[in-house]
PDB file of N, CA and C in Angstrom:
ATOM      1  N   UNK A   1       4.254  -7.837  34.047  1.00  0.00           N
ATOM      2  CA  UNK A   1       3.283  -6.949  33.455  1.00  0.00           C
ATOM      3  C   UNK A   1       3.989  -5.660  33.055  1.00  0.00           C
ATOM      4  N   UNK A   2       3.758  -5.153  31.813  1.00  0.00           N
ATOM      5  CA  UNK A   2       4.080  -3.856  31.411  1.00  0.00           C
ATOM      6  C   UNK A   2       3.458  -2.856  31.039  1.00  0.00           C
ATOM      7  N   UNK A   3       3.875  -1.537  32.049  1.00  0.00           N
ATOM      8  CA  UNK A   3       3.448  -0.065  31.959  1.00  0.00           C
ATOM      9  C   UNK A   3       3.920   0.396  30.797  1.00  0.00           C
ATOM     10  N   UNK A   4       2.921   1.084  30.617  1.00  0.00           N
ATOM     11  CA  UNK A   4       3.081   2.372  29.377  1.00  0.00           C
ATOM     12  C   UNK A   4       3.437   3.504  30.279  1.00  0.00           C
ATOM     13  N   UNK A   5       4.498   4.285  29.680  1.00  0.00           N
ATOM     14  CA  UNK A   5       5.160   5.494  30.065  1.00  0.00           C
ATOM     15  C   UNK A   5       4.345   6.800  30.118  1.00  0.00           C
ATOM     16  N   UNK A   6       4.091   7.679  30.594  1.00  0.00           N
ATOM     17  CA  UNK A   6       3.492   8.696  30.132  1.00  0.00           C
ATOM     18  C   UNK A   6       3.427   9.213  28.891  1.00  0.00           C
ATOM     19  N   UNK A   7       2.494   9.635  28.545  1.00  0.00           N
ATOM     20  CA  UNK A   7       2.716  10.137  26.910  1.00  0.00           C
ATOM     21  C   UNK A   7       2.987  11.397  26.959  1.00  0.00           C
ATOM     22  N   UNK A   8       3.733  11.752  25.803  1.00  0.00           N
ATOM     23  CA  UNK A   8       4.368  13.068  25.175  1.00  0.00           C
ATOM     24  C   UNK A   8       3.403  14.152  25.609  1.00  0.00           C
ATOM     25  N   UNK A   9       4.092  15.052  25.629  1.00  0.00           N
ATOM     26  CA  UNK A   9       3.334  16.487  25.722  1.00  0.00           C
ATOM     27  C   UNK A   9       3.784  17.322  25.104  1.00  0.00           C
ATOM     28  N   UNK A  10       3.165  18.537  24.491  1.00  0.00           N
ATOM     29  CA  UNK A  10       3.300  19.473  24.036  1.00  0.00           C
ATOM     30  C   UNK A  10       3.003  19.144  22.448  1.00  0.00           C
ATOM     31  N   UNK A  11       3.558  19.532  21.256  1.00  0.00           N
ATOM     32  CA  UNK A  11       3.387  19.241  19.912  1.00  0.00           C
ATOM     33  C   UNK A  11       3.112  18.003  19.622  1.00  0.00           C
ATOM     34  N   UNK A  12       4.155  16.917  20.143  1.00  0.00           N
ATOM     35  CA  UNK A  12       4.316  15.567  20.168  1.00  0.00           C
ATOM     36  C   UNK A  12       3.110  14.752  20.374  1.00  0.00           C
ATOM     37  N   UNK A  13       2.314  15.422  21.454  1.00  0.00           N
ATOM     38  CA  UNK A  13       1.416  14.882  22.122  1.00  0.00           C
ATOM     39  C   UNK A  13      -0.087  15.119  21.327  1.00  0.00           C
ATOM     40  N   UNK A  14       0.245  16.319  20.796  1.00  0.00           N
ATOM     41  CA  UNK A  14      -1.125  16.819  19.878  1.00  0.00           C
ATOM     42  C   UNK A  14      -1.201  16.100  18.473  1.00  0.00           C
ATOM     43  N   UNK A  15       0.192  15.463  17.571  1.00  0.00           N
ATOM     44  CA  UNK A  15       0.047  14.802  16.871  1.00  0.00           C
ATOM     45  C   UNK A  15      -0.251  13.563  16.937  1.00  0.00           C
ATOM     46  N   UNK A  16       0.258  12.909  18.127  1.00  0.00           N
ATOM     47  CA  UNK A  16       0.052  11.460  18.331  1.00  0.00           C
ATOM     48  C   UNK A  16      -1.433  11.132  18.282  1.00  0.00           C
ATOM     49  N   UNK A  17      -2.011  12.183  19.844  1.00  0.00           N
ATOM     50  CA  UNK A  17      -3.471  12.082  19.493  1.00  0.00           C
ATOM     51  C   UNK A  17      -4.329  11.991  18.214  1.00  0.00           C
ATOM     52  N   UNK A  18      -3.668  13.350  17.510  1.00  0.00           N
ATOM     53  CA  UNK A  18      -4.253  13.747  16.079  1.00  0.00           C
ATOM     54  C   UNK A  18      -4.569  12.208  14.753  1.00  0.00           C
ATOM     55  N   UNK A  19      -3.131  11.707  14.857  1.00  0.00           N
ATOM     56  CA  UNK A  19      -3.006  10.636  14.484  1.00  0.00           C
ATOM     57  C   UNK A  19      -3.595   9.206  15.132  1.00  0.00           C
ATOM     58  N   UNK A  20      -3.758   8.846  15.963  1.00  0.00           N
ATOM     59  CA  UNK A  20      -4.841   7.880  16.760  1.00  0.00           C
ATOM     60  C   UNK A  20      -5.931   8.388  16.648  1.00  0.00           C
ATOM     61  N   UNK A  21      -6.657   9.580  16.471  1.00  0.00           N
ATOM     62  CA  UNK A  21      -7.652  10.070  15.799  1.00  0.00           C
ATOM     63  C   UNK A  21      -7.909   9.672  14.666  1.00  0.00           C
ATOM     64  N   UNK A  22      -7.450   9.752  14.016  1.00  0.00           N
ATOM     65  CA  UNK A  22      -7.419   9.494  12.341  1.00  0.00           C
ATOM     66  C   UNK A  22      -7.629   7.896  11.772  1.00  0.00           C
ATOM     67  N   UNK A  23      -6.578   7.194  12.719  1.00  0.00           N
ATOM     68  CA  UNK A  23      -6.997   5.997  12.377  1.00  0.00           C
ATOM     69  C   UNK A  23      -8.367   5.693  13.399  1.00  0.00           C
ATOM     70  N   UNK A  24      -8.549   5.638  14.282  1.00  0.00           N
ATOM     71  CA  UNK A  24      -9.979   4.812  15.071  1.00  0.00           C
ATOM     72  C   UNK A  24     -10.693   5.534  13.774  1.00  0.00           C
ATOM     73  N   UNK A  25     -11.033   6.845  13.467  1.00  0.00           N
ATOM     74  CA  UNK A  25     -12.066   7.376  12.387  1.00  0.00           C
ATOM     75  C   UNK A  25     -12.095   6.518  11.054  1.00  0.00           C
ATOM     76  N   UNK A  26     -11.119   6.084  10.572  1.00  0.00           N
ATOM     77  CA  UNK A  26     -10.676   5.351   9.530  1.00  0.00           C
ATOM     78  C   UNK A  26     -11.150   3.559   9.579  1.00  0.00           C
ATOM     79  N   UNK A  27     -10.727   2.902  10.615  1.00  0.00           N
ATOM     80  CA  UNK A  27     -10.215   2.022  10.947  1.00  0.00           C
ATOM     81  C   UNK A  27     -11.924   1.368  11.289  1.00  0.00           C
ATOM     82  N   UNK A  28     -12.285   2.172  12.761  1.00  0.00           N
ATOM     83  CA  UNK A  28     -13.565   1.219  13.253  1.00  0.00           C
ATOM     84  C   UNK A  28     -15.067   2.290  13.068  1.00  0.00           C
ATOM     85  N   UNK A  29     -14.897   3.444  12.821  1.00  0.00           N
ATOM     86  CA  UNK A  29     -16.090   4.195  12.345  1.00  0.00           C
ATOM     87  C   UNK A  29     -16.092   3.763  10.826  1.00  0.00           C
ATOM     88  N   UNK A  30     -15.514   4.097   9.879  1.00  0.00           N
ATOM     89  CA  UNK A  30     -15.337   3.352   8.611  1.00  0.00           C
ATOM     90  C   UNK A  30     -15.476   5.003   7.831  1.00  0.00           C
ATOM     91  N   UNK A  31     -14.778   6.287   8.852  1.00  0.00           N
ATOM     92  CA  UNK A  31     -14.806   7.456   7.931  1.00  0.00           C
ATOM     93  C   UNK A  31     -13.962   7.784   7.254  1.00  0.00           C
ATOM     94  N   UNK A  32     -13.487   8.670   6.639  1.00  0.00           N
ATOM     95  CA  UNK A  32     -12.506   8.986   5.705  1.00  0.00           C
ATOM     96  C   UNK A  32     -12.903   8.707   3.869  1.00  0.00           C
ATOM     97  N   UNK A  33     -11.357   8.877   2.939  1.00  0.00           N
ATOM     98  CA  UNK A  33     -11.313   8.290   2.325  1.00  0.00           C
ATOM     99  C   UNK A  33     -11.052   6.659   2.292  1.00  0.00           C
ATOM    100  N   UNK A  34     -11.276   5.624   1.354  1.00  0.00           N
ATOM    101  CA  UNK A  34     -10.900   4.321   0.963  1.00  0.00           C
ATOM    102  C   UNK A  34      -9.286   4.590   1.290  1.00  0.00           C
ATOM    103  N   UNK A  35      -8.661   5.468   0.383  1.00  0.00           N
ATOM    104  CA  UNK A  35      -7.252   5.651   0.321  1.00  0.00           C
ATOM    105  C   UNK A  35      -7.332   6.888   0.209  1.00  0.00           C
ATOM    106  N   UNK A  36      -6.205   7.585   1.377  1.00  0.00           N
ATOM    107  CA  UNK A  36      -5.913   9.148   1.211  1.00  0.00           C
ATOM    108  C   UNK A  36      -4.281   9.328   2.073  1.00  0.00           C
ATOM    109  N   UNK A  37      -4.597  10.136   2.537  1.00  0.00           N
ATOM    110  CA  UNK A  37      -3.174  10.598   2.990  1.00  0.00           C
ATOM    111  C   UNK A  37      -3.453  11.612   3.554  1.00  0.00           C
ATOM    112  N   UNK A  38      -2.715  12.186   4.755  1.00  0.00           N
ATOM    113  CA  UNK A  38      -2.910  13.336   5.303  1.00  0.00           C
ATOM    114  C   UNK A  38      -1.499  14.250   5.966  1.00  0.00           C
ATOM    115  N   UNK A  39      -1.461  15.287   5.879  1.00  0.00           N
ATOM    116  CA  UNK A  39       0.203  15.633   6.021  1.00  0.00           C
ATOM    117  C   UNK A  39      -0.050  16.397   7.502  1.00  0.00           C
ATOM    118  N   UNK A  40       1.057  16.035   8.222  1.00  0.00           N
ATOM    119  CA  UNK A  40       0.837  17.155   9.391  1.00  0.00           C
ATOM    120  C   UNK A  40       2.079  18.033   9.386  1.00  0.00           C
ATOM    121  N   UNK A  41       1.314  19.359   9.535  1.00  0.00           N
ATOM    122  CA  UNK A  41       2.442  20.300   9.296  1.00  0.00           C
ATOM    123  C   UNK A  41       2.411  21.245  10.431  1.00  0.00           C
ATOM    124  N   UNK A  42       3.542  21.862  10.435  1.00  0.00           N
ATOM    125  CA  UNK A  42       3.822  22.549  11.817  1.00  0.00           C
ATOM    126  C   UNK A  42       3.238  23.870  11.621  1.00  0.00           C
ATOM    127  N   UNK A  43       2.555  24.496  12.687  1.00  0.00           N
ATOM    128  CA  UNK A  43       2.593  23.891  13.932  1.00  0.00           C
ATOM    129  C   UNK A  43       1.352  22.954  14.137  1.00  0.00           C
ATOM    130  N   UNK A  44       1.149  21.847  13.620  1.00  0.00           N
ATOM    131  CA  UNK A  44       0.319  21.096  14.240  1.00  0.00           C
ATOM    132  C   UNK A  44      -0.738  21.236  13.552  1.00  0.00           C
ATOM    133  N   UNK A  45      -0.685  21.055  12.374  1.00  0.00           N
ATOM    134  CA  UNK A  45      -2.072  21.671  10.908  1.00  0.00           C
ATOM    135  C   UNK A  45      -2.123  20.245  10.165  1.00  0.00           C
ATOM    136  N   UNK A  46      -3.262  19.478  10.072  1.00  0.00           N
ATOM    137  CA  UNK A  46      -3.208  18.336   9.543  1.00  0.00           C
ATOM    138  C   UNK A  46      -4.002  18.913   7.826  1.00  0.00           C
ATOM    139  N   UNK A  47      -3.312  18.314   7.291  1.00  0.00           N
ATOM    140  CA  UNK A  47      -3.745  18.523   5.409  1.00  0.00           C
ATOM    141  C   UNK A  47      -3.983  17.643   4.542  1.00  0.00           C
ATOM    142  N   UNK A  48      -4.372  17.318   3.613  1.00  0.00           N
ATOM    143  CA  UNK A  48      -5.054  16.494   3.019  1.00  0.00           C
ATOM    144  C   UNK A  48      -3.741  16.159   2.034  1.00  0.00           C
ATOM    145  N   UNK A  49      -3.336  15.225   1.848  1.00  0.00           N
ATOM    146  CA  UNK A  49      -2.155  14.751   0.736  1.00  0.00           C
ATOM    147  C   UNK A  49      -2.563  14.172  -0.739  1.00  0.00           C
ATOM    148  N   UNK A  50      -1.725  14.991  -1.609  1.00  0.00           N
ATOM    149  CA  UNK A  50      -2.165  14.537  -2.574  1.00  0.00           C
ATOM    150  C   UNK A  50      -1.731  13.536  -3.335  1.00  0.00           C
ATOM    151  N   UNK A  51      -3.040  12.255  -3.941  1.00  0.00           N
ATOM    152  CA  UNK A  51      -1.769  11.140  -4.219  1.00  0.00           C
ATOM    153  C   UNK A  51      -1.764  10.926  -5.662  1.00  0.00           C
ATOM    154  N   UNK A  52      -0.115  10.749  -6.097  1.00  0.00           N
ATOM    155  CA  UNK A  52       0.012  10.769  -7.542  1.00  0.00           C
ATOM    156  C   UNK A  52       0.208   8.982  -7.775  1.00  0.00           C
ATOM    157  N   UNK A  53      -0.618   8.731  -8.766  1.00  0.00           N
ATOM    158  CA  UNK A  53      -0.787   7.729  -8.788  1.00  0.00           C
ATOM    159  C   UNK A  53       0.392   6.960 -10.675  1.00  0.00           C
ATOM    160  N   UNK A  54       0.736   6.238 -10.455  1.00  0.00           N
ATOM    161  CA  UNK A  54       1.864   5.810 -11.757  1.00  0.00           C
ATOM    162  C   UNK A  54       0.984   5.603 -13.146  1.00  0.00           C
ATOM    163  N   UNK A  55       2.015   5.983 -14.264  1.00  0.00           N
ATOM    164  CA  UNK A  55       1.319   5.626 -15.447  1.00  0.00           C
ATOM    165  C   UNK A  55       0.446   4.254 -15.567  1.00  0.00           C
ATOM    166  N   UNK A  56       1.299   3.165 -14.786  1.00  0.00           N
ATOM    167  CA  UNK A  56       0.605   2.092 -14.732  1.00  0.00           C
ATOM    168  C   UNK A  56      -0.730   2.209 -14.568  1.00  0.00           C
ATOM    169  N   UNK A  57      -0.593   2.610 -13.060  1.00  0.00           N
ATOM    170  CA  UNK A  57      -2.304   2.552 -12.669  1.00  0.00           C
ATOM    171  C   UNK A  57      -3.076   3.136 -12.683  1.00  0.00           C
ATOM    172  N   UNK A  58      -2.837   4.755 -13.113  1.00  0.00           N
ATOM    173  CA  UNK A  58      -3.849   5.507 -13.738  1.00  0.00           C
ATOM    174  C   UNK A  58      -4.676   5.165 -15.095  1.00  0.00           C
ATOM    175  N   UNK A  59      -4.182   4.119 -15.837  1.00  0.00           N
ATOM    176  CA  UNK A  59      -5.154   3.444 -16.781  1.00  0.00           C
ATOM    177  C   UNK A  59      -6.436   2.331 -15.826  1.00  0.00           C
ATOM    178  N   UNK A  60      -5.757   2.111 -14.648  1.00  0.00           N
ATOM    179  CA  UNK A  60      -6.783   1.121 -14.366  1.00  0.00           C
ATOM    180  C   UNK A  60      -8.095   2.112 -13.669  1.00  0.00           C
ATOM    181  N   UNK A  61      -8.934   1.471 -13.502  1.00  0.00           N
ATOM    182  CA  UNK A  61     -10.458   1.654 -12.589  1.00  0.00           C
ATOM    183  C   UNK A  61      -9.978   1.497 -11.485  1.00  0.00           C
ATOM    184  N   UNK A  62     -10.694   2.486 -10.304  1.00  0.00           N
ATOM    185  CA  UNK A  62     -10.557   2.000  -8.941  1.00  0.00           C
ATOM    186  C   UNK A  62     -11.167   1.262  -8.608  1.00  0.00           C
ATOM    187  N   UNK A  63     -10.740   0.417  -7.524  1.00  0.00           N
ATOM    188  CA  UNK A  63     -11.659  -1.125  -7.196  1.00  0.00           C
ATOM    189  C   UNK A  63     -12.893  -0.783  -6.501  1.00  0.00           C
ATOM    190  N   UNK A  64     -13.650  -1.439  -7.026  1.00  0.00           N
ATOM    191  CA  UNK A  64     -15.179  -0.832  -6.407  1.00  0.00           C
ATOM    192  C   UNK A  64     -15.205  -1.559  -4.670  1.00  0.00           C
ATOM    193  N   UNK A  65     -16.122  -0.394  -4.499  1.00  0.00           N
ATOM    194  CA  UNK A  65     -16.268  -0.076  -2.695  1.00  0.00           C
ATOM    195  C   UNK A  65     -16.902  -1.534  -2.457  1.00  0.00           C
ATOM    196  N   UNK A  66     -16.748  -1.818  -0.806  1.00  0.00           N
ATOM    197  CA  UNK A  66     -17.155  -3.216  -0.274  1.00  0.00           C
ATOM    198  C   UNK A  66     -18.733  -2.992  -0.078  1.00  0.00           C
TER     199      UNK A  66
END
């Protein structure tokens, strides 16, 4: 059987959370964007990323929601 180690502390520990935050919100609440991005910046400031999308696929439609 295998233990998990203690988890990080200090900065380390506030992003990890931050980030396992983000996805359960994403993932099994169904919040967020469809597609986004989010930047974490120091000290520990999560931001919204902006996404540039290619000549290609900026002609297309986004795929409609489920």
């Amino acid at each position: 059987m295998r233990h998990l180690g203690s988890p990080p502390d200090g900065a380390l520990g506030v992003a990890v959370g931050t980030l396992g935050a983000l996805v359960f919100q994403r993932l099994r609440l169904g919040l967020g964007p469809a597609l986004g991005g989010r930047w974490l910046v120091a000290p520990g400031t999560v931001e919204e990323m902006e996404l540039r999308r290619c000549s290609r696929c900026a002609g297309r439609e986004p795929p409609a929601e489920p």
